[in-house]
N, C-alpha and C. Protein backbone atom coordinates (compact mmCIF):
# COMPACT_ATOMS: atom_id res chain seq x y z
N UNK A 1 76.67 -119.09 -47.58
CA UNK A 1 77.68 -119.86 -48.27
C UNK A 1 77.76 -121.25 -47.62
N UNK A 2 77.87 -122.34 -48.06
CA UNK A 2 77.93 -123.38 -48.23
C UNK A 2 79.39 -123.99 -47.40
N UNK A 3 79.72 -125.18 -46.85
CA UNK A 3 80.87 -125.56 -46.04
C UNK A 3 81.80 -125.95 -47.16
N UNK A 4 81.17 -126.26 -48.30
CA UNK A 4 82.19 -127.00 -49.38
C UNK A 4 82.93 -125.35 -50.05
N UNK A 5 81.80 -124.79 -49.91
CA UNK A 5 82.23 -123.01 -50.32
C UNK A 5 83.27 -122.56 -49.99
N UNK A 6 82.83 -122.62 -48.65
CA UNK A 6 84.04 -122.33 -47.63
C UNK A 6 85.46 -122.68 -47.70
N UNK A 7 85.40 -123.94 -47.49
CA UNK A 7 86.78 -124.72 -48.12
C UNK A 7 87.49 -124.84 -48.88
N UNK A 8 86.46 -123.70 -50.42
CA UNK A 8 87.57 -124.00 -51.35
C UNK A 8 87.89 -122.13 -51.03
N UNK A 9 87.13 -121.89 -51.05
CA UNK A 9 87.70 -120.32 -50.30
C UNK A 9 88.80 -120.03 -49.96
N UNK A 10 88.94 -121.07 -48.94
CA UNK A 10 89.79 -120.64 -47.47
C UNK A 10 91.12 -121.53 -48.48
N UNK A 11 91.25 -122.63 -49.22
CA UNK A 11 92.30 -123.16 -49.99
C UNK A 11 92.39 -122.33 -51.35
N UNK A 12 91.45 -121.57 -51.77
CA UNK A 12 92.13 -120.82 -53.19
C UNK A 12 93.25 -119.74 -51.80
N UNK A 13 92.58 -119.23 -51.11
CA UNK A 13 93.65 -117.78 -50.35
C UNK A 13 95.00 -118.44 -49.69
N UNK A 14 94.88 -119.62 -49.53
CA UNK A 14 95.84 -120.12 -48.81
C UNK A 14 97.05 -120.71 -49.62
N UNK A 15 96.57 -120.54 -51.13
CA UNK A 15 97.20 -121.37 -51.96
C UNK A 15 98.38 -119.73 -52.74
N UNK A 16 97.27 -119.09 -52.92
CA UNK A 16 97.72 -117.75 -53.83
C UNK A 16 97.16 -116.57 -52.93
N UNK A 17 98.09 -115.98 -51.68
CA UNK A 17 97.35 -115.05 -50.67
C UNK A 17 97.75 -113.94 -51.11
N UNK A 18 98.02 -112.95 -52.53
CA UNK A 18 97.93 -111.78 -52.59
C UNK A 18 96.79 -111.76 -53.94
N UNK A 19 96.16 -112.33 -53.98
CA UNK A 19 94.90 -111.68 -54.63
C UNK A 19 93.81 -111.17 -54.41
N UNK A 20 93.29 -110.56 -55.06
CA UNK A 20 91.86 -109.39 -54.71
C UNK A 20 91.17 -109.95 -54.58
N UNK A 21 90.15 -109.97 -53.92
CA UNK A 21 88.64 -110.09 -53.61
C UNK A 21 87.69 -110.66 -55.04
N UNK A 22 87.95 -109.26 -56.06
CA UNK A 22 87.72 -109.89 -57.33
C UNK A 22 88.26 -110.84 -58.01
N UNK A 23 89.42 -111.15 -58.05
CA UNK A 23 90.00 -112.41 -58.79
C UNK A 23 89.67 -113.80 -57.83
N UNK A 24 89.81 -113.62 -56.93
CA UNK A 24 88.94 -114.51 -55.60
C UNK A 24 88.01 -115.11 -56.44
N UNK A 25 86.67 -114.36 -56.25
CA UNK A 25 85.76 -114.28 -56.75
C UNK A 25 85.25 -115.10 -58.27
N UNK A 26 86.43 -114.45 -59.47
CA UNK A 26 86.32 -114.89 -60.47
C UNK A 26 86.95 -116.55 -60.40
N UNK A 27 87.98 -116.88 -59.53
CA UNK A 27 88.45 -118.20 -59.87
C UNK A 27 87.27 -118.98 -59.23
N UNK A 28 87.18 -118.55 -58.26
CA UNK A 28 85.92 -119.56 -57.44
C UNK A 28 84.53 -119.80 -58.54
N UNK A 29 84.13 -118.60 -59.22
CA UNK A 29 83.14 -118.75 -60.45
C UNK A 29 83.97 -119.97 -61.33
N UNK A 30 85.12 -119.78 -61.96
CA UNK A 30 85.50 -120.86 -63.11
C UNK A 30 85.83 -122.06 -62.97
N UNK A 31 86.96 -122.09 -61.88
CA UNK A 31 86.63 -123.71 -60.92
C UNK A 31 85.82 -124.69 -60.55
N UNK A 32 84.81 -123.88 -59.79
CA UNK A 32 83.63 -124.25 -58.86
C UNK A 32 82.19 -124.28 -58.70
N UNK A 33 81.84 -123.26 -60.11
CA UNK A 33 80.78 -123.08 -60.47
C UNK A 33 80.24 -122.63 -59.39
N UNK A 34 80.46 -121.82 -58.66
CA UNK A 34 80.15 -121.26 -57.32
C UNK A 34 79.60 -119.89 -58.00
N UNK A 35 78.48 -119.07 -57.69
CA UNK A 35 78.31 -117.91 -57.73
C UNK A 35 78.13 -116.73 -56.88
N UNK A 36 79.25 -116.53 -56.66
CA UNK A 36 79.71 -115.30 -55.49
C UNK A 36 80.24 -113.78 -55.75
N UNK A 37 79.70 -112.86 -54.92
CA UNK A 37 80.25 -111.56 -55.32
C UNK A 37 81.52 -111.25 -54.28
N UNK A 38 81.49 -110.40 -54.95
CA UNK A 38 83.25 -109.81 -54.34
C UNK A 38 83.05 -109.38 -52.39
N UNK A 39 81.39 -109.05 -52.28
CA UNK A 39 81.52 -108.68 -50.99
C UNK A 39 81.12 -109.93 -50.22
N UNK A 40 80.78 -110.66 -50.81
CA UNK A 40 80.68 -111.77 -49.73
C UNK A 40 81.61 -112.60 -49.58
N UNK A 41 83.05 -112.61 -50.58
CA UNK A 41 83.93 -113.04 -50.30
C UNK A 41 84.54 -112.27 -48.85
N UNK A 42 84.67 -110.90 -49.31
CA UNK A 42 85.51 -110.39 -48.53
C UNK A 42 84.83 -110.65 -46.54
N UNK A 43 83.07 -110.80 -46.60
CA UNK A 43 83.04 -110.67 -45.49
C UNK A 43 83.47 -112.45 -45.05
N UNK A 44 83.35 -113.22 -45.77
CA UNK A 44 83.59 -114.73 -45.54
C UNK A 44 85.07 -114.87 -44.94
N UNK A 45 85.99 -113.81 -45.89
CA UNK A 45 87.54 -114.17 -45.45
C UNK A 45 87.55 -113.53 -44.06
N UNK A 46 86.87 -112.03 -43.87
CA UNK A 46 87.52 -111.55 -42.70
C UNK A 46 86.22 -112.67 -41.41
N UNK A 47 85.38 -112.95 -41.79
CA UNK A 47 84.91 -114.25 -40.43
C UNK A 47 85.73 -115.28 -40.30
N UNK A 48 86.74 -116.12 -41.37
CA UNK A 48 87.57 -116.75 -41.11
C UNK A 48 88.93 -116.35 -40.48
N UNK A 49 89.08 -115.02 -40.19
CA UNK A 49 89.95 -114.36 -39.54
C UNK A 49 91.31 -113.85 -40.63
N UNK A 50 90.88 -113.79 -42.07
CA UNK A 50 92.00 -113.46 -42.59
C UNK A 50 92.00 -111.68 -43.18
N UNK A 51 92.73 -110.94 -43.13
CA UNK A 51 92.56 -109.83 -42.72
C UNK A 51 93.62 -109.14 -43.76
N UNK A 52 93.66 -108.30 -44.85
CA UNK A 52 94.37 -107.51 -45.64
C UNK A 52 95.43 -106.96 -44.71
N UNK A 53 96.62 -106.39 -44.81
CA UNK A 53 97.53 -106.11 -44.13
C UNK A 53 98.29 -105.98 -44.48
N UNK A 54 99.09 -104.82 -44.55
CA UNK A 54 100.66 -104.62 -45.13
C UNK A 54 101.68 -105.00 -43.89
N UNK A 55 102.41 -105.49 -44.75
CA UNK A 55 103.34 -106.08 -43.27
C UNK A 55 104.34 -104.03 -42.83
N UNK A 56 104.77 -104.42 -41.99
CA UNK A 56 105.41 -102.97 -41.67
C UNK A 56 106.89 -102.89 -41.40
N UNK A 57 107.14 -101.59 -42.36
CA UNK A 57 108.53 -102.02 -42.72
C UNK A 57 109.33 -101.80 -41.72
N UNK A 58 110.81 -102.52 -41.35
CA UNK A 58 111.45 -102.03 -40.76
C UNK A 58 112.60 -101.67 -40.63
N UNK A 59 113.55 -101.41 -40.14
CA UNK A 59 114.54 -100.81 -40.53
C UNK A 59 115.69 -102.19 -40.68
N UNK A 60 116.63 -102.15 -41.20
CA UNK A 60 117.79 -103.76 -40.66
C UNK A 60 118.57 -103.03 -39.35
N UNK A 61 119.00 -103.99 -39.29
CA UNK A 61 119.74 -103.74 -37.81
C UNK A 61 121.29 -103.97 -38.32
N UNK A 62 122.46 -103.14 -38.78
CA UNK A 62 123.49 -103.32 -38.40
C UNK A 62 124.19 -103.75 -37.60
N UNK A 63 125.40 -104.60 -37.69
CA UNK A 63 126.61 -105.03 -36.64
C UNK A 63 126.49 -103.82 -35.79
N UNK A 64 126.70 -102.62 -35.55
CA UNK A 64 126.88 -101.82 -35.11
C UNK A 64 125.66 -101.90 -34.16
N UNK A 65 124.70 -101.41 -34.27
CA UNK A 65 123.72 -101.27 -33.40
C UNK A 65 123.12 -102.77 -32.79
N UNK A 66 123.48 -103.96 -33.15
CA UNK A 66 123.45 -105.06 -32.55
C UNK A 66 124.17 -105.27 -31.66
N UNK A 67 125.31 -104.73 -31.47
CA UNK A 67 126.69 -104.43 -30.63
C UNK A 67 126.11 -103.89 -29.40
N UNK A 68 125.72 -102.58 -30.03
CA UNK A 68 125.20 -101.52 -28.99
C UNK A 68 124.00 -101.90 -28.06
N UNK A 69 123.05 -102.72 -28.96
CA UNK A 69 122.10 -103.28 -28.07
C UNK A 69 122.54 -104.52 -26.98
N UNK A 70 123.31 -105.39 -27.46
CA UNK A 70 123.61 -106.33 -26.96
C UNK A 70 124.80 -106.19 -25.96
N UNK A 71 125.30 -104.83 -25.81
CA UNK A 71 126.62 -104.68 -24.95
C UNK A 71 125.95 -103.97 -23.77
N UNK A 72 124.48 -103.37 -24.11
CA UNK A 72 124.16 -103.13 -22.18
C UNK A 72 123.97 -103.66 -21.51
């Protein structure tokens, strides 16, 4: 892949970061006239260090247990 490739890569994910690999893929084809498959996107994003990931849920913290933490 190409540095200009790259760049629009790394600005389509940065622009719209919950899309697939395939829609990736397809905008970079209609935009850019770029011809790329879905796996070389995906290995391009994770060498740029961007990595699928569900964030992890957590619980809220009530007055109450903010109390409790903060009063030992």
């Amino acid at each position: 892949m190409t540095d200009r490739g790259q760049r629009m890569l790394k600005h389509t994910v940065r622009r719209t970061h919950q899309l697939s690999a395939e829609s990736i893929a397809k905008d970079l084809q209609t935009s850019c006239g770029l011809q790329i498959s879905t796996t070389t996107v995906r290995r391009e994003l994770h060498g740029m260090g961007f990595n699928g990931r569900a964030a992890a849920s957590k619980p809220y913290i009530t007055k109450c247990n903010a109390e409790r933490w903060t009063g030992l």
